[in-house]
N, C-alpha and C. Protein backbone atom coordinates (compact mmCIF):
# COMPACT_ATOMS: atom_id res chain seq x y z
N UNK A 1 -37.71 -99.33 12.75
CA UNK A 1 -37.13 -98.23 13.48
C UNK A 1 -38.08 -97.02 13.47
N UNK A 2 -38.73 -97.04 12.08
CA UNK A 2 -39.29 -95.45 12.24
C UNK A 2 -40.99 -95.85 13.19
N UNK A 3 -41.71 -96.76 13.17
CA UNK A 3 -42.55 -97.36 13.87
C UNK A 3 -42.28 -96.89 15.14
N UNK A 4 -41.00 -97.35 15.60
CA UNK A 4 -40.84 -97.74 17.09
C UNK A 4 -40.77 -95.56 17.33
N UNK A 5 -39.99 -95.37 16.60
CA UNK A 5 -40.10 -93.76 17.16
C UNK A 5 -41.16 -93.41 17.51
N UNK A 6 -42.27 -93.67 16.31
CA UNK A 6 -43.54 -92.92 15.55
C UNK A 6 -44.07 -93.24 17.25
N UNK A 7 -44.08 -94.51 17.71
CA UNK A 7 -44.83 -94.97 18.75
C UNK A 7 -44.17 -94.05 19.77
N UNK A 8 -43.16 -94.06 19.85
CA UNK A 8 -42.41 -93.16 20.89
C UNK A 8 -43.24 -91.95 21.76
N UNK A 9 -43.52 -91.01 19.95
CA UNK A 9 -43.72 -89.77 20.07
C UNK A 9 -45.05 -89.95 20.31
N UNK A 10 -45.90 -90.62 19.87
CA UNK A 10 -47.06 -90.61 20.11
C UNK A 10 -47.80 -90.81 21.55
N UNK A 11 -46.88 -91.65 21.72
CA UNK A 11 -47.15 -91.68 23.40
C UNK A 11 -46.78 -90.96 24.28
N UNK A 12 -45.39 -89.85 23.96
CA UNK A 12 -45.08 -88.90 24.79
C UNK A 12 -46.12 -88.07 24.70
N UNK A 13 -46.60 -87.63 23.21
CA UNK A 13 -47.49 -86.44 23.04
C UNK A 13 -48.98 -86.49 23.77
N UNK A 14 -49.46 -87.80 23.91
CA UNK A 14 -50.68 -88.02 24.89
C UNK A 14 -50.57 -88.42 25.98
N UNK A 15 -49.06 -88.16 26.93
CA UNK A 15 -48.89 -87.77 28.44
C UNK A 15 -48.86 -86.48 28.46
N UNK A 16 -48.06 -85.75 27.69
CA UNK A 16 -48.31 -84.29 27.50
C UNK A 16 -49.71 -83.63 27.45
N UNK A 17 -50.04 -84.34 26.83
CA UNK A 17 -51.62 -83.74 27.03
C UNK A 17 -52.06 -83.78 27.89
N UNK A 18 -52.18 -85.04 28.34
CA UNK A 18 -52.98 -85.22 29.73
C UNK A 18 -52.66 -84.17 30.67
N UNK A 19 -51.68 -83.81 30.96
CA UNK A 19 -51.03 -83.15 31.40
C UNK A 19 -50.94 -81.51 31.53
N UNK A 20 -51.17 -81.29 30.85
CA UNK A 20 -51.72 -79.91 30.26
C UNK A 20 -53.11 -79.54 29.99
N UNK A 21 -53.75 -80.50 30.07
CA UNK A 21 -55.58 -80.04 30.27
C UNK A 21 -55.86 -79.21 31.52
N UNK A 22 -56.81 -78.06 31.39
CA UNK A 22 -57.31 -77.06 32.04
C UNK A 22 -57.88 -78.30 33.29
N UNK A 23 -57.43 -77.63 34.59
CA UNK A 23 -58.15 -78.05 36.05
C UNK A 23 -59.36 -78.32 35.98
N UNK A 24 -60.42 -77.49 35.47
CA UNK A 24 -61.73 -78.37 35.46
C UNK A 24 -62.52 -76.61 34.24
N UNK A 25 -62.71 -77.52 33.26
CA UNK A 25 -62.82 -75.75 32.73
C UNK A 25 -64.46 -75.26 32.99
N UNK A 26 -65.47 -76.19 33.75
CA UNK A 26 -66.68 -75.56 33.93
C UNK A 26 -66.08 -75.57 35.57
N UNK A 27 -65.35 -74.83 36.24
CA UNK A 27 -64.94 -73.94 37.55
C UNK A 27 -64.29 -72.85 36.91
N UNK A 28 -64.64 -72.39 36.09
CA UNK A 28 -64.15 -70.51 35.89
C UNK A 28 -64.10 -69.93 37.07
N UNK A 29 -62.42 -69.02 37.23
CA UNK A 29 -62.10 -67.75 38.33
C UNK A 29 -62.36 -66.87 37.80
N UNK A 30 -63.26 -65.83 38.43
CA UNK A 30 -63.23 -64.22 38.40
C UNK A 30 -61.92 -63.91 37.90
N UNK A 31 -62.12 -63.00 36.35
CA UNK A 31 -60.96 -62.35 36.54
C UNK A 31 -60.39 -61.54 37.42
N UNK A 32 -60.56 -60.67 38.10
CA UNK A 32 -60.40 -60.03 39.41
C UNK A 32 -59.48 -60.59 39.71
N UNK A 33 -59.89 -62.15 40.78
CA UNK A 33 -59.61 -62.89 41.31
C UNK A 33 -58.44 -63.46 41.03
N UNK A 34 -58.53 -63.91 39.60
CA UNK A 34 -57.05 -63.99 38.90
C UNK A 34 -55.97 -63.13 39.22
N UNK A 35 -56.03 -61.81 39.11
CA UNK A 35 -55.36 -60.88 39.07
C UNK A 35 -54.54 -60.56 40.36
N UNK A 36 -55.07 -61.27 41.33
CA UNK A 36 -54.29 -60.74 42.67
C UNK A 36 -53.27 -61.40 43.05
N UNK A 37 -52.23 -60.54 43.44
CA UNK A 37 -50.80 -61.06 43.72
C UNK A 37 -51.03 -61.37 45.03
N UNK A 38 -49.83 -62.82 45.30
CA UNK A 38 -49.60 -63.14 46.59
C UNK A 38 -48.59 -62.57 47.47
N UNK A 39 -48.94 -61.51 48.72
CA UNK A 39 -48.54 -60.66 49.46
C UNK A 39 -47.45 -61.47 50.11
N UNK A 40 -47.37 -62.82 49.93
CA UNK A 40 -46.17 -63.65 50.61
C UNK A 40 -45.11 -63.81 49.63
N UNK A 41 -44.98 -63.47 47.75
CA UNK A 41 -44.53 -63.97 47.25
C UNK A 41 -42.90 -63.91 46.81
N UNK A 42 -42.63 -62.67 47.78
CA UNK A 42 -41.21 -62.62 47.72
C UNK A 42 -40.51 -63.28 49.61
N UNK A 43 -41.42 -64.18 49.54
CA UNK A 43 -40.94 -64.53 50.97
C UNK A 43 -41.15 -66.66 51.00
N UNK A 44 -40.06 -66.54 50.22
CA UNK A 44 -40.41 -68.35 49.61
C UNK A 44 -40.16 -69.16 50.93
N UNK A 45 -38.91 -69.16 51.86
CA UNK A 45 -39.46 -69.25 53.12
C UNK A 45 -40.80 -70.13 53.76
N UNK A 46 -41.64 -69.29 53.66
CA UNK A 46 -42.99 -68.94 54.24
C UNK A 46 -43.47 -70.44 53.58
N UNK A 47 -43.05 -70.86 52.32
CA UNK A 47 -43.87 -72.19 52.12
C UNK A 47 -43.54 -73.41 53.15
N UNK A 48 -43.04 -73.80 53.32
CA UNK A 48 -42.62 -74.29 54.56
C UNK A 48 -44.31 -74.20 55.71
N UNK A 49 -44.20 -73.10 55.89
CA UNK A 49 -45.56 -73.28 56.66
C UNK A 49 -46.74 -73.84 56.08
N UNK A 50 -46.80 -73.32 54.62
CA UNK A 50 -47.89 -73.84 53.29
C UNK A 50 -47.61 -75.60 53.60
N UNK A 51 -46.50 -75.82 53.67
CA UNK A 51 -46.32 -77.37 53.67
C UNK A 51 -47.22 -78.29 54.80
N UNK A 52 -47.38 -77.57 55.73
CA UNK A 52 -47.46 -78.27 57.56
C UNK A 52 -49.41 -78.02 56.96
N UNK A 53 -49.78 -76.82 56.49
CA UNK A 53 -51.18 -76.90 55.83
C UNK A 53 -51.49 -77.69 55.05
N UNK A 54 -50.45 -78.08 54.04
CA UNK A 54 -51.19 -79.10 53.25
C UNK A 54 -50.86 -80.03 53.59
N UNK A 55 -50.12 -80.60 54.66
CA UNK A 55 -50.53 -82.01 55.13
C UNK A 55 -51.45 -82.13 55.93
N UNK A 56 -51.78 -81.31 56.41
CA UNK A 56 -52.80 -81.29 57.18
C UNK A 56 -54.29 -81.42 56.53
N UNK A 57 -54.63 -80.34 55.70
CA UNK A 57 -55.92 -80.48 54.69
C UNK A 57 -55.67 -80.57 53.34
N UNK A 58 -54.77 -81.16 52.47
CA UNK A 58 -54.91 -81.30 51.21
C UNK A 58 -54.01 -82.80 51.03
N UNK A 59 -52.64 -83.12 51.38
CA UNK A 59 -52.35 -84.18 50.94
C UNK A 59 -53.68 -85.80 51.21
N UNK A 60 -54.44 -85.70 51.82
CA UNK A 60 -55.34 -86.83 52.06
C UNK A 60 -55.96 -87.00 50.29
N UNK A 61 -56.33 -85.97 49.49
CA UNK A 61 -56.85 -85.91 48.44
C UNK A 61 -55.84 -85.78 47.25
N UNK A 62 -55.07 -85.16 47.85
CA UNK A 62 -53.79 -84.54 46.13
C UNK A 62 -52.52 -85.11 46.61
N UNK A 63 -52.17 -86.03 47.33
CA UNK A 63 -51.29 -86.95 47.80
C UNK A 63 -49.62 -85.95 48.31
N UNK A 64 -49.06 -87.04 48.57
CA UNK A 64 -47.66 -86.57 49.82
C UNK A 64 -46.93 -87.63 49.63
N UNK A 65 -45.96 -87.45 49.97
CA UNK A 65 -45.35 -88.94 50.38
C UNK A 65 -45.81 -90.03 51.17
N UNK A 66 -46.59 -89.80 51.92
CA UNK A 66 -47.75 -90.61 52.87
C UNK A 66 -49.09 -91.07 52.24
N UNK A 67 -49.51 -90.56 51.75
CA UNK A 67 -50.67 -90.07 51.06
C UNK A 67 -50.63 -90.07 49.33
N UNK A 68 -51.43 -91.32 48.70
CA UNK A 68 -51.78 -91.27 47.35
C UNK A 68 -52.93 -90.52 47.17
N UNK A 69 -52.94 -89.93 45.56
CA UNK A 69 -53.33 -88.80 44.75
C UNK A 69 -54.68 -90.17 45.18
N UNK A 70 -55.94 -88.99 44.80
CA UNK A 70 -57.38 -89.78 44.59
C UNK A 70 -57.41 -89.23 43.13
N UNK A 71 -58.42 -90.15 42.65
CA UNK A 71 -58.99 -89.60 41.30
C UNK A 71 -59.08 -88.18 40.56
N UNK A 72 -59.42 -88.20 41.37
CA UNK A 72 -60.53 -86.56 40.73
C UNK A 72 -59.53 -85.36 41.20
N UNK A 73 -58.78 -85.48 42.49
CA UNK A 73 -57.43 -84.47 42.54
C UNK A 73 -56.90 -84.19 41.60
N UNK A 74 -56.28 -82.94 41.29
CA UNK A 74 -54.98 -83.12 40.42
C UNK A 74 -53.93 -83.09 40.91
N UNK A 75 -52.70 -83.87 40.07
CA UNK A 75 -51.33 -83.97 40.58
C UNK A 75 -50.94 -82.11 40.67
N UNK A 76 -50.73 -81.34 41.46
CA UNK A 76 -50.33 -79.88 41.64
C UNK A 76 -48.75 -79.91 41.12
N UNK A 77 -48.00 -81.09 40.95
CA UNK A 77 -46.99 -80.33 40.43
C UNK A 77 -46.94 -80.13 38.89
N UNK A 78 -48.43 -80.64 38.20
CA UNK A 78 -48.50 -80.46 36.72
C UNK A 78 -48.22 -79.17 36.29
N UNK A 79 -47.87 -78.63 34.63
CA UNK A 79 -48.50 -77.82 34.19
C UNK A 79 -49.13 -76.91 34.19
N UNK A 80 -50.16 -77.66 33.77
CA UNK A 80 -51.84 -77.39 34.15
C UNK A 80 -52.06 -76.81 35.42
N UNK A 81 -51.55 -76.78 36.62
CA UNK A 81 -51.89 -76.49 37.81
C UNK A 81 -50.53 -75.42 37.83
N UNK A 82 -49.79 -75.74 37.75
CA UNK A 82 -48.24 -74.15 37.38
C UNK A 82 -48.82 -73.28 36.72
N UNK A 83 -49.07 -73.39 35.86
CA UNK A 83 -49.63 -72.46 35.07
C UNK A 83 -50.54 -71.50 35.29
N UNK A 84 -51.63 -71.51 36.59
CA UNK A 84 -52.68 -71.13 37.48
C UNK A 84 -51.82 -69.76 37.49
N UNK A 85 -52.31 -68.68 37.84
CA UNK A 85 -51.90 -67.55 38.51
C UNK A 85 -51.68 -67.82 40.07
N UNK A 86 -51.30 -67.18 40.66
CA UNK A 86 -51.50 -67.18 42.23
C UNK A 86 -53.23 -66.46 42.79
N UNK A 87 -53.69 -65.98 42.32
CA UNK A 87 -55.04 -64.99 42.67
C UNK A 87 -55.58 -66.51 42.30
N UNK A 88 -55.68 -66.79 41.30
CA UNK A 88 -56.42 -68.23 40.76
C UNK A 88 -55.90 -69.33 41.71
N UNK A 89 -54.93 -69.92 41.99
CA UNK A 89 -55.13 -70.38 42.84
C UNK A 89 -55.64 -70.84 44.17
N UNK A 90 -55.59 -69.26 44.94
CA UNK A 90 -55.65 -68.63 45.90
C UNK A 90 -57.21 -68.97 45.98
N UNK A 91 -57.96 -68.38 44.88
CA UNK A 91 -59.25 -68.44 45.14
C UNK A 91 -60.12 -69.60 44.62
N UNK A 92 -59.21 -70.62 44.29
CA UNK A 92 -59.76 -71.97 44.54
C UNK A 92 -59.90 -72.88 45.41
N UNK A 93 -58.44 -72.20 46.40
CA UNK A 93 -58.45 -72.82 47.22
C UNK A 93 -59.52 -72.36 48.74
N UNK A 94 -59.85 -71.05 48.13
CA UNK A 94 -60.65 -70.42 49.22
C UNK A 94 -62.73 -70.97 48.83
N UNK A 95 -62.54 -71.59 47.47
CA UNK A 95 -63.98 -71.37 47.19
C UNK A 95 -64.02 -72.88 47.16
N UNK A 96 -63.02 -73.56 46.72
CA UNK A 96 -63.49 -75.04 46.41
C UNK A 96 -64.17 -75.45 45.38
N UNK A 97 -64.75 -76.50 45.15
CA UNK A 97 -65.77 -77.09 43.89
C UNK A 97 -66.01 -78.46 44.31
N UNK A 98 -67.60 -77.95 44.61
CA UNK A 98 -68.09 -79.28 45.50
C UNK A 98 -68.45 -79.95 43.71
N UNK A 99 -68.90 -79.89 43.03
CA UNK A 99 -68.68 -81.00 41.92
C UNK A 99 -67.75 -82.10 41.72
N UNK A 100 -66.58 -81.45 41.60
CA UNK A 100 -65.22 -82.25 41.94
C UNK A 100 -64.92 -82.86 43.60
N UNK A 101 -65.55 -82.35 44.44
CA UNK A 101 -65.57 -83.03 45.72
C UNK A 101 -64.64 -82.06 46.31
N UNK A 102 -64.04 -81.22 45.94
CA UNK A 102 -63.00 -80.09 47.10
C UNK A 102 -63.60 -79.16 47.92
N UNK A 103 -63.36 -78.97 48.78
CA UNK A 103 -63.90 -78.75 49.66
C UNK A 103 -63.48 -77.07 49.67
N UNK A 104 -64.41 -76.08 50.61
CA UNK A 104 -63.52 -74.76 50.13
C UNK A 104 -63.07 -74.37 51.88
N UNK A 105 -61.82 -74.14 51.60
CA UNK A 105 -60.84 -73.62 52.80
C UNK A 105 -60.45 -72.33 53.47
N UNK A 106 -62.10 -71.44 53.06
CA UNK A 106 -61.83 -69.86 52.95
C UNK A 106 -62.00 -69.94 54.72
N UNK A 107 -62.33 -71.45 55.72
CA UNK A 107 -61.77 -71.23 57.13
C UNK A 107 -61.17 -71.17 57.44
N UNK A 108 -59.75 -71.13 56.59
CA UNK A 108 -58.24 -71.04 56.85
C UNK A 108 -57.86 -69.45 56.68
N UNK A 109 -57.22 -69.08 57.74
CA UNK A 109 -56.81 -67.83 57.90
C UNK A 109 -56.32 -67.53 56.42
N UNK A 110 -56.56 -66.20 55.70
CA UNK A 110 -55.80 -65.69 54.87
C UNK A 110 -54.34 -66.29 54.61
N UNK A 111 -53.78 -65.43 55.32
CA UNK A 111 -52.29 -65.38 55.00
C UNK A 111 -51.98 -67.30 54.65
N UNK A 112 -52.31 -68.42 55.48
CA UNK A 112 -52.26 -70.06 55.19
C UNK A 112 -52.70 -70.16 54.13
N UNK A 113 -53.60 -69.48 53.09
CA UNK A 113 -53.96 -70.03 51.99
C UNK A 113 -52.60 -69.34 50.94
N UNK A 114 -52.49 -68.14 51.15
CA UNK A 114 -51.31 -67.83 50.53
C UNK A 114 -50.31 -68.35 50.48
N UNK A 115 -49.96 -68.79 51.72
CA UNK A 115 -48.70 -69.68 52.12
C UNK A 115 -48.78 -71.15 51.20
N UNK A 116 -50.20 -71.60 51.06
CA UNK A 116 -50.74 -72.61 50.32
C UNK A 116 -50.08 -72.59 49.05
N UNK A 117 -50.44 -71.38 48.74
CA UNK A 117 -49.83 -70.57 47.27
C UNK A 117 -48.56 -71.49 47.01
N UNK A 118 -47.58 -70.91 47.83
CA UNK A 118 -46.23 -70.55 47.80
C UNK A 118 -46.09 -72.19 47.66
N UNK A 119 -46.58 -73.14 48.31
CA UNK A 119 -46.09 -74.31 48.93
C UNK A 119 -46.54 -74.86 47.44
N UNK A 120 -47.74 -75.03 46.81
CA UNK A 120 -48.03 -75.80 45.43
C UNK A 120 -46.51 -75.06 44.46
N UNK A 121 -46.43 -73.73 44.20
CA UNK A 121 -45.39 -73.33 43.70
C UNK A 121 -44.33 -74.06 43.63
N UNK A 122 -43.97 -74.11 44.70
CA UNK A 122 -42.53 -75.07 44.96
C UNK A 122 -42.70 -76.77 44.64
N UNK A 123 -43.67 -77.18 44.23
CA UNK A 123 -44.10 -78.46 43.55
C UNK A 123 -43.82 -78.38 42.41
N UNK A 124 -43.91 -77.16 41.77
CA UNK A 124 -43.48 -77.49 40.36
C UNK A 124 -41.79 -77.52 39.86
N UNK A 125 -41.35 -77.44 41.14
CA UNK A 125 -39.73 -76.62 40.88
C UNK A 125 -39.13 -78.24 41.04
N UNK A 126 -40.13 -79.37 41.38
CA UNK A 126 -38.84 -80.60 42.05
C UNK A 126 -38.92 -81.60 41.17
């Protein structure tokens, strides 16, 4: 009995982890960058539009219901990715990290990357 727990916990505690590891920790955000609030964020609404964007340019890589996760993506409704600020987000999604293969989306109008914001947000809520 106490085995079978011991195994239990042990295996919960190294999904947890996984789970909670930093997005990629050699891509450091400007603190600055961190710091900036999303001008959409009392307008939850608005993700909805974030949604129609990321099927469009992100579920092919970080998956959808249509669309499986690739490798090197991360699952966005983790943790690890909640945990992001919105400025941090925001400006990952605007700069990218060609190491990891993402591409940067600062051709997307402002306000769509915000909306971007809003739309990963609501991934962590389901």
């Amino acid at each position: 009995m106490r085995a079978a727990l011991f195994l239990m916990l042990t295996c919960c505690a190294i999904a947890f982890a996984q789970q909670v590891k930093p997005i990629d920790p050699d891509w450091p955000v400007p603190e600055k960058a961190a710091q900036e609030q999303n001008p959409l964020s009392g307008k939850p609404e608005l993700a909805a539009g974030g949604r129609k964007v990321f099927e469009r340019t992100c579920a092919q890589c970080h998956g959808d219901t249509k669309h499986e996760r690739k490798n090197n993506a991360p699952d966005l409704a983790t943790p690890a990715v909640q945990q992001e600020s919105d400025g941090s987000l925001f400006w990952r999604i605007s700069n990218g990290n060609s190491r990891k293969g993402m591409p940067s989306f600062s051709n997307l109008p402002e306000p769509q990357r915000w909306q971007l914001v809003l739309y990963i947000r609501s991934l962590g809520t389901k």
